[in-house]
N, C-alpha and C. Protein backbone atom coordinates (compact mmCIF):
# COMPACT_ATOMS: atom_id res chain seq x y z
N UNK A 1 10.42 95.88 113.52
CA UNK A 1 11.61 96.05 112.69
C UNK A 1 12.56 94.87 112.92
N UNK A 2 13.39 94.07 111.80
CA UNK A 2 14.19 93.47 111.89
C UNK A 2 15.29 93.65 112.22
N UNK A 3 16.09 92.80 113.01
CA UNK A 3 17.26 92.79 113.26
C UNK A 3 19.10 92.69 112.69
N UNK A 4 18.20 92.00 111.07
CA UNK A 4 18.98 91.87 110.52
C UNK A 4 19.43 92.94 108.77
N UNK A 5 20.79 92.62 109.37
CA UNK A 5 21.52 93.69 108.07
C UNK A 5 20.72 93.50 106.83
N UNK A 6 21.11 95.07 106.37
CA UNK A 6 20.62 95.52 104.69
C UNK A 6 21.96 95.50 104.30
N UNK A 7 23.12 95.82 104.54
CA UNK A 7 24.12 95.81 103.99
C UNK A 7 24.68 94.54 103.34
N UNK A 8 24.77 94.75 102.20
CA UNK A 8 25.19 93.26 101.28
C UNK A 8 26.78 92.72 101.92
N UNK A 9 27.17 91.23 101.92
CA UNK A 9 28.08 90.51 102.37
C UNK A 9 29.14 90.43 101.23
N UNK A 10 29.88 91.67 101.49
CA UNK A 10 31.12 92.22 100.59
C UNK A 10 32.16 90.68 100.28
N UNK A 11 32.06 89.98 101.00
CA UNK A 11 33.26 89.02 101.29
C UNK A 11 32.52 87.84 100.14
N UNK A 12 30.99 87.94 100.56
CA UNK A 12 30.79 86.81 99.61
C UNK A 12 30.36 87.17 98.47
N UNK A 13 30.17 88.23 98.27
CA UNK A 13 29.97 88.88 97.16
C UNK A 13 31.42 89.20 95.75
N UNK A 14 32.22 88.88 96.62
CA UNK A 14 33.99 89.02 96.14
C UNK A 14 33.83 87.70 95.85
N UNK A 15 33.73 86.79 96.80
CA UNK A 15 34.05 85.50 96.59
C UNK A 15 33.03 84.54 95.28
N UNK A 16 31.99 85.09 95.48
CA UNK A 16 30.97 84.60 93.87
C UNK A 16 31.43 85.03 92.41
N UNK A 17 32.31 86.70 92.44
CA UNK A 17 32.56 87.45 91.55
C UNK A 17 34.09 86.26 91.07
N UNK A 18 34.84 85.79 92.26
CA UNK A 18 36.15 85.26 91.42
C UNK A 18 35.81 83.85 91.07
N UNK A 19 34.71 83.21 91.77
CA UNK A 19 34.56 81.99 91.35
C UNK A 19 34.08 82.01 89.57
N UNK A 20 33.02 82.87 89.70
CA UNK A 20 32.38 83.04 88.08
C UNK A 20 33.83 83.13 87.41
N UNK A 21 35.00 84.06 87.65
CA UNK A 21 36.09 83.84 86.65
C UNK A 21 36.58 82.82 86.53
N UNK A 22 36.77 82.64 87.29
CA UNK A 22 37.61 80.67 87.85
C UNK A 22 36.68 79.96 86.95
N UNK A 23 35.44 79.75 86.71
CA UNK A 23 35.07 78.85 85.66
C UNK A 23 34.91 79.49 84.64
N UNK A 24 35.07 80.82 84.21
CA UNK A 24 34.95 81.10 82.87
C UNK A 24 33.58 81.34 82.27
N UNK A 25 33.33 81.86 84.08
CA UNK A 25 31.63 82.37 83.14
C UNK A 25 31.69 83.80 83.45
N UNK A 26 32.03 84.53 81.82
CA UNK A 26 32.21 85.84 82.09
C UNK A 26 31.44 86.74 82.25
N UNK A 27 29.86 85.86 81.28
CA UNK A 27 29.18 86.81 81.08
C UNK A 27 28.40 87.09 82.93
N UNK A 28 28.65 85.92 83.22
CA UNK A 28 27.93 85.73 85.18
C UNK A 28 28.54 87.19 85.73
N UNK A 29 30.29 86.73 85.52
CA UNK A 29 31.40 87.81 86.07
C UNK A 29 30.74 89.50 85.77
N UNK A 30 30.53 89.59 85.02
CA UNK A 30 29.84 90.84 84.28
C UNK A 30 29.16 91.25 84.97
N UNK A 31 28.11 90.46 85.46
CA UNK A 31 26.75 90.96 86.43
C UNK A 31 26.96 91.46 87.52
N UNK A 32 28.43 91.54 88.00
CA UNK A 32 28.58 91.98 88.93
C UNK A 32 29.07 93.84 88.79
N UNK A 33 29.06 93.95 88.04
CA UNK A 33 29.57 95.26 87.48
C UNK A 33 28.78 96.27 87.23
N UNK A 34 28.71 97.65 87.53
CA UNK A 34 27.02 98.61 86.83
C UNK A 34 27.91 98.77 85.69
N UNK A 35 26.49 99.01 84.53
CA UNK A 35 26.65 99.06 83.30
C UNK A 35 27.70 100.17 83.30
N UNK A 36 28.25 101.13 83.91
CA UNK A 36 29.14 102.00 83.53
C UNK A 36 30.13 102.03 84.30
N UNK A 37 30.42 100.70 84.84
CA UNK A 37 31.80 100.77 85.78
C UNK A 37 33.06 101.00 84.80
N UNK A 38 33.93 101.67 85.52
CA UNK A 38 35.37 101.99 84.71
C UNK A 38 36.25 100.86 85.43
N UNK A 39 37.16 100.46 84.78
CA UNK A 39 38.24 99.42 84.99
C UNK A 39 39.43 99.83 84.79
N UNK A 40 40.19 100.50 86.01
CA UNK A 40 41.25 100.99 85.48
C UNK A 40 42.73 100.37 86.21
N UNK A 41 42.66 99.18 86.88
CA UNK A 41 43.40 98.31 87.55
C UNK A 41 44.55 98.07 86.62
N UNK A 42 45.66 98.46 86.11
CA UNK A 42 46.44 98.26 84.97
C UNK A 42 47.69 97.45 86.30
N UNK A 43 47.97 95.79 85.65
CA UNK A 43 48.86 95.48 86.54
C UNK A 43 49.37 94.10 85.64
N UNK A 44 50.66 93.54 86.07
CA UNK A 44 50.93 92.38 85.23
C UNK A 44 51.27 91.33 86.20
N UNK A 45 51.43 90.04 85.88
CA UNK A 45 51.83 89.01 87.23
C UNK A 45 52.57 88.41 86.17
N UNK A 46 53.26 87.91 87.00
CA UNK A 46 54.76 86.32 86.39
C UNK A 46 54.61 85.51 87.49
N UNK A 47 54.30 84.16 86.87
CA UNK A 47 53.92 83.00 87.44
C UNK A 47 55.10 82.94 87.47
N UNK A 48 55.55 81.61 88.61
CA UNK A 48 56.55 80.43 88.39
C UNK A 48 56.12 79.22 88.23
N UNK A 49 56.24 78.23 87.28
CA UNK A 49 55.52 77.09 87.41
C UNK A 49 56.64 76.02 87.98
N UNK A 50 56.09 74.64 88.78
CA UNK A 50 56.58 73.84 89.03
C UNK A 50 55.69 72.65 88.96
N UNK A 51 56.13 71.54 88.27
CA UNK A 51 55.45 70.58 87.98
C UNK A 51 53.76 70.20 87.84
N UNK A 52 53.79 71.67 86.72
CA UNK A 52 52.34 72.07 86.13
C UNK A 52 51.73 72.99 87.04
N UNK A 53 52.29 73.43 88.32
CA UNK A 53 51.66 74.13 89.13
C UNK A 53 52.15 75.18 89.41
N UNK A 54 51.38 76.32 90.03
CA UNK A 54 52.00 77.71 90.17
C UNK A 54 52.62 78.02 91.56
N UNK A 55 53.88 77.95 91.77
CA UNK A 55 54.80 78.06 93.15
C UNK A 55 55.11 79.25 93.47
N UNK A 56 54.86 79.86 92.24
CA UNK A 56 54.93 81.68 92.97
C UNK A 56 54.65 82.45 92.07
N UNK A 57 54.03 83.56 92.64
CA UNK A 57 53.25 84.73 91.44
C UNK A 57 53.14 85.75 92.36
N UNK A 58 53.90 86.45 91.56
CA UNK A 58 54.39 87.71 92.00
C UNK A 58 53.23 88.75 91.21
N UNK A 59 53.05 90.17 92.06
CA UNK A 59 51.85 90.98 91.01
C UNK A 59 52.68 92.27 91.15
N UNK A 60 52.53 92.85 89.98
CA UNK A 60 53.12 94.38 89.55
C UNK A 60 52.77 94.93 89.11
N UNK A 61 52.72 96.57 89.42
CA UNK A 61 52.06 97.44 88.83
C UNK A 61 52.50 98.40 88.22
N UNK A 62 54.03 97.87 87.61
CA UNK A 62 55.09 98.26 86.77
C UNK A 62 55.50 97.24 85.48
N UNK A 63 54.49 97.41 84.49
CA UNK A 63 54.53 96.82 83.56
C UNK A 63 55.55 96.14 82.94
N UNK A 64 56.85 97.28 82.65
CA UNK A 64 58.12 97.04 82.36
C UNK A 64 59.15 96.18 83.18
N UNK A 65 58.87 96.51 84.42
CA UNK A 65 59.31 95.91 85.96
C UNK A 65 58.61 94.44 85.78
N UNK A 66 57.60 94.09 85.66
CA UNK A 66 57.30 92.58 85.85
C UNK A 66 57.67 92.06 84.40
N UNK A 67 57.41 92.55 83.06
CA UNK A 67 58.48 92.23 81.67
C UNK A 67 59.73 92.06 81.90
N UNK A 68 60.76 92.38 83.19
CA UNK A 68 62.35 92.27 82.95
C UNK A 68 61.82 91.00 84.04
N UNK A 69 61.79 90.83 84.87
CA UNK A 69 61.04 89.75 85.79
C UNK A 69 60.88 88.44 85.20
N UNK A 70 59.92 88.61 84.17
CA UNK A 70 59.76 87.27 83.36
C UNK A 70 61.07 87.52 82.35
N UNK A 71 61.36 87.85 81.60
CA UNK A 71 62.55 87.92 81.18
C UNK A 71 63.43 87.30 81.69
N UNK A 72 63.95 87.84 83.29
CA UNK A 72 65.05 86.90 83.89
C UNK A 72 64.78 85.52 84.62
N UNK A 73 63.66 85.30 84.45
CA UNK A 73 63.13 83.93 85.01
C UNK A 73 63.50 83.10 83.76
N UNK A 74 63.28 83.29 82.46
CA UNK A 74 63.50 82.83 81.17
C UNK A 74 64.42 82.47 81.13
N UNK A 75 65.44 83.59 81.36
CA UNK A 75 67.23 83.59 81.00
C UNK A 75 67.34 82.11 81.98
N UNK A 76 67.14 82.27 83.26
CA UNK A 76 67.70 81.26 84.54
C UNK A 76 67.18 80.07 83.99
N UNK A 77 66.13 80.29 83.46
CA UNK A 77 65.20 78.69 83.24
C UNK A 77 66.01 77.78 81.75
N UNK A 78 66.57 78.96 81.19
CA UNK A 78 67.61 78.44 79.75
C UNK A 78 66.03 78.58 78.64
């Protein structure tokens, strides 16, 4: 008998799943999913950008709450 794990490597298995998004290969992203997974993660983020880049991103799982968020980032930004 071998010594080594059956249990799949959760970490790199996460980490293949965000890269496929990161380039925009969805249908790859997909494969990671059983045909009847439910998706019920409902959440919004507001970037801040600074000189084309993202300096802060905030995540919420108060839809309305991260809408007044970007809203007042808007107002401040003019």
């Amino acid at each position: 008998m071998t010594d080594e794990s059956t249990t799949p490597d959760l970490a790199e298995l996460a980490r293949r799943l965000r890269e496929a998004f990161n380039r925009g290969e969805f249908d790859l992203a997909l494969t990671f999913y059983a045909p009847d997974a439910v998706l019920k993660m409902r959440y919004a983020q507001v970037n801040e950008w600074r000189d084309d880049l993202i300096a802060r991103e905030t995540l919420y799982t108060d839809i309305d709450e991260a809408r007044a968020a970007a809203e007042r980032l808007a107002e401040e930004r003019g």
